[in-house]
Protein backbone atom coordinates (compact mmCIF):
# COMPACT_ATOMS: atom_id res chain seq x y z
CA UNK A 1 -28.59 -33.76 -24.87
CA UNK A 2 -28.20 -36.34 -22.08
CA UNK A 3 -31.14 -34.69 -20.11
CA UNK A 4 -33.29 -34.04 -22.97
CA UNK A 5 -33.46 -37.37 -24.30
CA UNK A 6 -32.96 -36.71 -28.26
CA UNK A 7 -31.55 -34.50 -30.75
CA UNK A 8 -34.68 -32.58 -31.57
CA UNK A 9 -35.68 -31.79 -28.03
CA UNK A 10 -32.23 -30.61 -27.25
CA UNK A 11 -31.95 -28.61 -30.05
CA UNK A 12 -35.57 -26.85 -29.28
CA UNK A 13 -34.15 -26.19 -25.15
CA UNK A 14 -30.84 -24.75 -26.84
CA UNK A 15 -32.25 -22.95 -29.34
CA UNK A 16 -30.25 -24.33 -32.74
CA UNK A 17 -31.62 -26.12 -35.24
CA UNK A 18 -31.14 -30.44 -34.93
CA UNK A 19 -28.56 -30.55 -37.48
CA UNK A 20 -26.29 -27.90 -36.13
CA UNK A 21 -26.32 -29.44 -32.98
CA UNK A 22 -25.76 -33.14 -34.44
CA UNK A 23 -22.89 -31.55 -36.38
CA UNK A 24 -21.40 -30.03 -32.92
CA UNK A 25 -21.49 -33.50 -31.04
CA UNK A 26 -19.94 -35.10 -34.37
CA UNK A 27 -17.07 -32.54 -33.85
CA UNK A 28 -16.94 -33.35 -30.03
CA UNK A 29 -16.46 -36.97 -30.87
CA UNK A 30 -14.05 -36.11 -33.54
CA UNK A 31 -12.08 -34.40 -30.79
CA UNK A 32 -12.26 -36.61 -27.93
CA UNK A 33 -11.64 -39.41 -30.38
CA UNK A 34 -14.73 -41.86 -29.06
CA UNK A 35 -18.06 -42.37 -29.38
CA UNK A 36 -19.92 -40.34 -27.06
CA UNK A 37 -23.72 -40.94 -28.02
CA UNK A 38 -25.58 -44.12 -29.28
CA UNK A 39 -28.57 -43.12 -31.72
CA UNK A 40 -31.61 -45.23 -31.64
CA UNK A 41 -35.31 -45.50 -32.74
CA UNK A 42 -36.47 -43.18 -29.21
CA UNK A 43 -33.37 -40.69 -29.60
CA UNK A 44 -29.87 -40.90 -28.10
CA UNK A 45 -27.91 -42.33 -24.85
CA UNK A 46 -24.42 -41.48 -24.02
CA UNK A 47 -22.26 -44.35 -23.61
CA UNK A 48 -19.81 -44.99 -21.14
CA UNK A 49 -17.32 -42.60 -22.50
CA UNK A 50 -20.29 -40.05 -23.05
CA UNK A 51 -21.03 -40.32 -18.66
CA UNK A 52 -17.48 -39.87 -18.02
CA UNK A 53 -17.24 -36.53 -20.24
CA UNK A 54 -21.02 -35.38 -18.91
CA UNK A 55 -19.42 -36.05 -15.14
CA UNK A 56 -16.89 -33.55 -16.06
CA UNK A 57 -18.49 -31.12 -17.97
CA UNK A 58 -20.93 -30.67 -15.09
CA UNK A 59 -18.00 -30.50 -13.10
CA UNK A 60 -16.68 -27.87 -14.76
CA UNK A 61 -19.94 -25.69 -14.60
CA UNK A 62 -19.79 -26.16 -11.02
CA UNK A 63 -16.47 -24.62 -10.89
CA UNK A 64 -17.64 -21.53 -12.90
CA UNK A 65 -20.91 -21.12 -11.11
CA UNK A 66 -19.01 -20.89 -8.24
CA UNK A 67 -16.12 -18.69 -9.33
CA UNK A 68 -18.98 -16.70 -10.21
CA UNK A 69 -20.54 -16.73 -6.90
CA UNK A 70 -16.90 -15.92 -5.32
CA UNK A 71 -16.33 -12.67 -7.70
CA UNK A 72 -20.34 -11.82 -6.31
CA UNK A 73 -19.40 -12.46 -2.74
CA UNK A 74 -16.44 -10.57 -3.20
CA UNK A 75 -17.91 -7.54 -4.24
CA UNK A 76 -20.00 -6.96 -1.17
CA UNK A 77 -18.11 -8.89 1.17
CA UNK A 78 -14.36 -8.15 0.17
CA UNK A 79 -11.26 -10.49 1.60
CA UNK A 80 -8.44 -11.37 1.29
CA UNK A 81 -4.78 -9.44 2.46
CA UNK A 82 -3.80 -6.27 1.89
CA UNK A 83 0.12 -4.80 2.93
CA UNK A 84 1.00 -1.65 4.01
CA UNK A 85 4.30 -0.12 4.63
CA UNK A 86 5.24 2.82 6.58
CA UNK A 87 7.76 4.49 8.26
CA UNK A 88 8.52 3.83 12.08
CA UNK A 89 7.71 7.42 13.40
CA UNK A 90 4.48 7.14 10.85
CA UNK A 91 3.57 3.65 12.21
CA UNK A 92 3.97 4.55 15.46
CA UNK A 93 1.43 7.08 15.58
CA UNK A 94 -0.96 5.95 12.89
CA UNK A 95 -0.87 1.68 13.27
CA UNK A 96 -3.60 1.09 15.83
CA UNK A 97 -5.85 3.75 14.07
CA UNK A 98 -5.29 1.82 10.55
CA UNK A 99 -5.58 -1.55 11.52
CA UNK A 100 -8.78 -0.57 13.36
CA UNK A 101 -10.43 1.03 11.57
CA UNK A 102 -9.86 -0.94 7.97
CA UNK A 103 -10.98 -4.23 10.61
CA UNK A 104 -14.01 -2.17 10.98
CA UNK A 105 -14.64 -1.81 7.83
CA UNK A 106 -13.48 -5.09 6.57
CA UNK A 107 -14.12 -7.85 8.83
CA UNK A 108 -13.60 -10.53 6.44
CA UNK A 109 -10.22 -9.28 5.20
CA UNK A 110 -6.61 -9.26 6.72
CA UNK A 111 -3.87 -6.36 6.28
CA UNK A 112 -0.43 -6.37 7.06
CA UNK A 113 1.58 -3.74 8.13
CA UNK A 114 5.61 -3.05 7.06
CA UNK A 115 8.16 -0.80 8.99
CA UNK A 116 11.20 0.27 6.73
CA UNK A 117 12.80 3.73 5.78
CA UNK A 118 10.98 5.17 3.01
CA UNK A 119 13.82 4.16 0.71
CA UNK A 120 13.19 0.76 1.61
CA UNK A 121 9.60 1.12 1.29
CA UNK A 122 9.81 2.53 -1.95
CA UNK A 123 11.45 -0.78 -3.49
CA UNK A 124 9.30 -2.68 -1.74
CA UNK A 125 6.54 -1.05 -3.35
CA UNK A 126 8.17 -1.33 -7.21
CA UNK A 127 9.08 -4.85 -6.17
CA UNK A 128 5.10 -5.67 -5.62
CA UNK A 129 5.87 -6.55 -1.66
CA UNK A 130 3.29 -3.73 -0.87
CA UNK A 131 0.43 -2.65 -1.92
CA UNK A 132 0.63 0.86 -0.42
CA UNK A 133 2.91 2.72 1.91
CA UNK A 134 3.63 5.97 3.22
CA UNK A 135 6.59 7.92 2.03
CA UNK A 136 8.73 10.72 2.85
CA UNK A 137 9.91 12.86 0.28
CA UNK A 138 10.34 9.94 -2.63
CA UNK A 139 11.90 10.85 -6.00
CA UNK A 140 9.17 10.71 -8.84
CA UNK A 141 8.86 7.27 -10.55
CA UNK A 142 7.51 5.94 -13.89
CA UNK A 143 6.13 2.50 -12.21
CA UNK A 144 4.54 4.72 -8.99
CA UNK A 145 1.42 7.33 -8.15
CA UNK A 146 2.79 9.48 -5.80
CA UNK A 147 0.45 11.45 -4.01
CA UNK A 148 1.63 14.14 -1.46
CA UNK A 149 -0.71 14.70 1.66
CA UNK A 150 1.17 16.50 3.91
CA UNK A 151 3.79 18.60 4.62
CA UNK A 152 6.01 19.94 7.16
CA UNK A 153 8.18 22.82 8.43
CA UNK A 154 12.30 21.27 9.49
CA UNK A 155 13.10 22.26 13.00
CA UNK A 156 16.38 22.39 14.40
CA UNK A 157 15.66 21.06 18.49
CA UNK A 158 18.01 21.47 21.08
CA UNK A 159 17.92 21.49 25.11
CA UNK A 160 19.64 24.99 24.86
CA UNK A 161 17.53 27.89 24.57
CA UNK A 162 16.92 28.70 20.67
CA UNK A 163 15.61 31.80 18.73
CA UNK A 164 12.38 31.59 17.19
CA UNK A 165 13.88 31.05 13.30
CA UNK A 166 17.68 29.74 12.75
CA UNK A 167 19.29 30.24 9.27
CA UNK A 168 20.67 27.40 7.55
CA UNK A 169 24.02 28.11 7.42
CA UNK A 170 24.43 28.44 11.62
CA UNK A 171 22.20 25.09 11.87
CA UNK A 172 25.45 23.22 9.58
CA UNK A 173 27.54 24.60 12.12
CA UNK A 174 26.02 23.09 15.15
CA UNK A 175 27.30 19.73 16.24
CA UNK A 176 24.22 17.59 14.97
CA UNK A 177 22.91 14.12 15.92
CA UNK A 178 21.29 12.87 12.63
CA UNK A 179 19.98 9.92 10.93
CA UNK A 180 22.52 7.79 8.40
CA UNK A 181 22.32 8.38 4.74
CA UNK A 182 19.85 7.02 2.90
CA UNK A 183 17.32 8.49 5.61
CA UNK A 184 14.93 10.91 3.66
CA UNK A 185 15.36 13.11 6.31
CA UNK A 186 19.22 13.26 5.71
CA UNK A 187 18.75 13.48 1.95
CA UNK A 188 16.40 16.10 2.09
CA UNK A 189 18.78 18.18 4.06
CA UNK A 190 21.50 17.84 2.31
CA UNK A 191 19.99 18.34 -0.32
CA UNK A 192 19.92 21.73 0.36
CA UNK A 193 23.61 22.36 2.11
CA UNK A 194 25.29 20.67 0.13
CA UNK A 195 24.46 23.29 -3.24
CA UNK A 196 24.99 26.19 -0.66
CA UNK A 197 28.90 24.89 -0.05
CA UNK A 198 27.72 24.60 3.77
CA UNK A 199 29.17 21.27 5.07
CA UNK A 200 26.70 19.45 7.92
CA UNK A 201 28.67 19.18 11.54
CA UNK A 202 27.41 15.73 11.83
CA UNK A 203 28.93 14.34 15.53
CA UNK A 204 26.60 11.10 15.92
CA UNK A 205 24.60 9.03 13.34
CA UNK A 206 21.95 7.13 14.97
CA UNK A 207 18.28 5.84 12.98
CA UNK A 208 16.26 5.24 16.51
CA UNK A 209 14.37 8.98 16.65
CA UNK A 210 13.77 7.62 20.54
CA UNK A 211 17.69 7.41 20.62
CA UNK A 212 18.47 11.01 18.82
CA UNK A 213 15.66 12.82 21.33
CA UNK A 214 17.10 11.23 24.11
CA UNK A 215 20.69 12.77 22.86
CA UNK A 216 19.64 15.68 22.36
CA UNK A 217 17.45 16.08 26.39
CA UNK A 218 21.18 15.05 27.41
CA UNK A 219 23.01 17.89 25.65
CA UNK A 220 25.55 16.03 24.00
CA UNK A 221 24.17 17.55 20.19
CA UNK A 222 21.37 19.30 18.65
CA UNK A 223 19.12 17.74 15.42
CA UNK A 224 17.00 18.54 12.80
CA UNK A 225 13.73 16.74 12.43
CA UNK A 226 9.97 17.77 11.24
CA UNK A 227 8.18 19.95 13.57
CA UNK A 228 5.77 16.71 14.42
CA UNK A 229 8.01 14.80 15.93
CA UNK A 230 7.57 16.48 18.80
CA UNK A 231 5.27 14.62 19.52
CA UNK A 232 7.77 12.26 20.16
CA UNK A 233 9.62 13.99 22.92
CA UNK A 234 8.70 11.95 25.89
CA UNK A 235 11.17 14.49 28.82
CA UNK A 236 10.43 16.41 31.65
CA UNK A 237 11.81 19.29 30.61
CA UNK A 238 10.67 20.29 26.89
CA UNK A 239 12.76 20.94 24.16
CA UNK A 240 14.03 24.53 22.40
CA UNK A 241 12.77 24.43 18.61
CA UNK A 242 14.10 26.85 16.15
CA UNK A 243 12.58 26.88 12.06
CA UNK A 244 15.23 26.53 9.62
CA UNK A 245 14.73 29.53 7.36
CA UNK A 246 17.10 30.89 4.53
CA UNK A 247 15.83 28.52 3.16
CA UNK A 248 12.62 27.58 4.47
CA UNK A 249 12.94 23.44 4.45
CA UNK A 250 9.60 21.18 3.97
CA UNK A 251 9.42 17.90 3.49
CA UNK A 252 6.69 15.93 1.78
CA UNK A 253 4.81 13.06 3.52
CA UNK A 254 2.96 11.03 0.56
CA UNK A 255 1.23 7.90 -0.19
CA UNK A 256 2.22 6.01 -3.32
CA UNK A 257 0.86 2.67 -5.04
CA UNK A 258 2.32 1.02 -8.07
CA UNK A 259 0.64 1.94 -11.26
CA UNK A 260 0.67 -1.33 -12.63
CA UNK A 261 -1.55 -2.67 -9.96
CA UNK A 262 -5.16 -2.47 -10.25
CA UNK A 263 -7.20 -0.74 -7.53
CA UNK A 264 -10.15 -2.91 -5.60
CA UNK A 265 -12.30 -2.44 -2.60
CA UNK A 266 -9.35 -2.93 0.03
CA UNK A 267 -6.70 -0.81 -2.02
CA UNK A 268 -9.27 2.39 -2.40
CA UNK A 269 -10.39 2.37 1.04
CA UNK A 270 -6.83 1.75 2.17
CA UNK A 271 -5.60 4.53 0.60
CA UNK A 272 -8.52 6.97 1.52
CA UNK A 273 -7.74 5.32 5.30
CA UNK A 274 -4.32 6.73 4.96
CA UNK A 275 -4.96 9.77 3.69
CA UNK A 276 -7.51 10.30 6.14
CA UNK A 277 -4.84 9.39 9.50
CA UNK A 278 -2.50 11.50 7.79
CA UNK A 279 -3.82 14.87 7.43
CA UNK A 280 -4.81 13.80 11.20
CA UNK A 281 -1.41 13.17 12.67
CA UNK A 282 0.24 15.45 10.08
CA UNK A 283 -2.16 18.12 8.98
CA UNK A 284 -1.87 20.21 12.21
CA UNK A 285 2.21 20.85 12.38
CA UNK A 286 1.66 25.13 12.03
CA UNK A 287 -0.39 24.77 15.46
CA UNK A 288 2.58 22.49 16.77
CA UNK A 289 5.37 24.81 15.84
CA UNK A 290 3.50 27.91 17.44
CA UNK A 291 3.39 25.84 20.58
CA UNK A 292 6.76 23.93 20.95
């Protein structure tokens, strides 16, 4: 109205007819509760009250025309942060790969990585402190998609000489060095003595996996862990591995986001990423177990 000069020309560039637009600026005055144009032989000028609104109407657009410019930039040039959690033996061997690789991909964009059991990581997750992570064997959830990637054969590893398969019920006789309940690891295995009425020999807790191998190269107990984490093993001498069978034990290494979220850009490619370094570090555990 302002730039057009009077009623009839506005009403032409905003395609209304001149008393549906008078009627509109009536209302506006109604509302703002002053007089916002002054009518005169050549058209209309705003008065001072009419400037201050137009200076913040125009601000206004700016605001959206540039929130709209944002969402565009967005779409082909994504940022912001993204947070990850994952398991220490997990981040250990996958960390540089992810945070290289999504850098690659996402220049403009930051992620952050989180180290916790996958108990831990789990609430973390529900509790909207992540926006991914990597989990071991987690129960099924309402709020989460749990997808399982990979999984893996239990070992028992000692530096005595092993057979090639151990049965379950010998393995919960052994003096065992093992992680501290709620470990998924512990949970998992338990989960299947404890129905069988075979009660775990458990001589050491310790969490550190660096700690437990280095226990076990010194004889003082044997352990059960996945067959990758020999990988892990960092000795001279190499380890005896024996597969847990009667029964067979395989745990489930899975990525999970909350359901409530909604995916973008980062969150899909993150979670392809994962997958991706997963079934890399994880995917080949048959070839390690013929070999340990």
């Amino acid at each position: 109205m302002v730039e057009a000069g009077s009623f009839s020309k506005a009403a032409t560039a905003l395609m209304m007819s001149q008393p549906a637009l008078s009627q509109q600026v009536a209302a506006l005055e109604l509302e703002t509760g002053q007089r916002l144009l002054n009518r005169n032989g050549r058209g209309a000028e705003p008065t001072d009250a009419g400037l201050a609104l137009l200076a913040h109407a125009r601000g206004i657009f700016e605001l959206a025309e540039r929130a709209r410019a944002d969402m565009r930039e967005r779409v082909l040039i994504p940022s912001g942060r993204i947070t990850i959690g994952l398991p220490p033996r997990v981040a250990h061997a996958m960390t540089a790969d992810l945070v290289e690789q999504f850098r690659a991909e996402f220049p403009d964009a930051a992620i952050s990585v989180e180290e916790g059991l996958s108990v831990r990581l789990r609430e973390w997750l529900v509790a909207g402190r992540l926006d991914v992570a990597v989990l071991f064997d987690p129960p099924a959830s309402p709020l989460l998609n749990i997808e399982t990637i990979a999984r893996e054969s239990l070992v028992l590893m000692s530096s005595a000489r092993l057979p090639a398969r151990i049965r379950l019920a010998d393995v919960a006789a052994m003096p065992l060095v093992l992680p501290s309940k709620p470990n998924s690891l512990r949970q998992l295995l338990e989960g299947q003595t404890r129905p069988r009425g075979y009660v775990l020999k458990v001589v050491a807790e310790v969490d550190s996996i660096k700690t437990v191998l280095s226990l076990v190269e010194r004889g003082v107990a044997a352990t059960v862990l996945p067959v990758s984490a020999i990988r892990e093993w960092t000795h001279d001498k190499p380890p005896f591995t024996a597969e847990i069978y009667a029964p067979l034990i395989r745990n489930r290494l899975c990525v999970a986001v909350p359901k409530a979220r909604p995916a973008t850009r980062l969150s899909r490619f993150l979670v392809q990423l994962t997958r991706d370094l997963c079934l890399k570090h994880y995917g080949d555990t048959a070839r390690l177990q013929k070999t340990a």
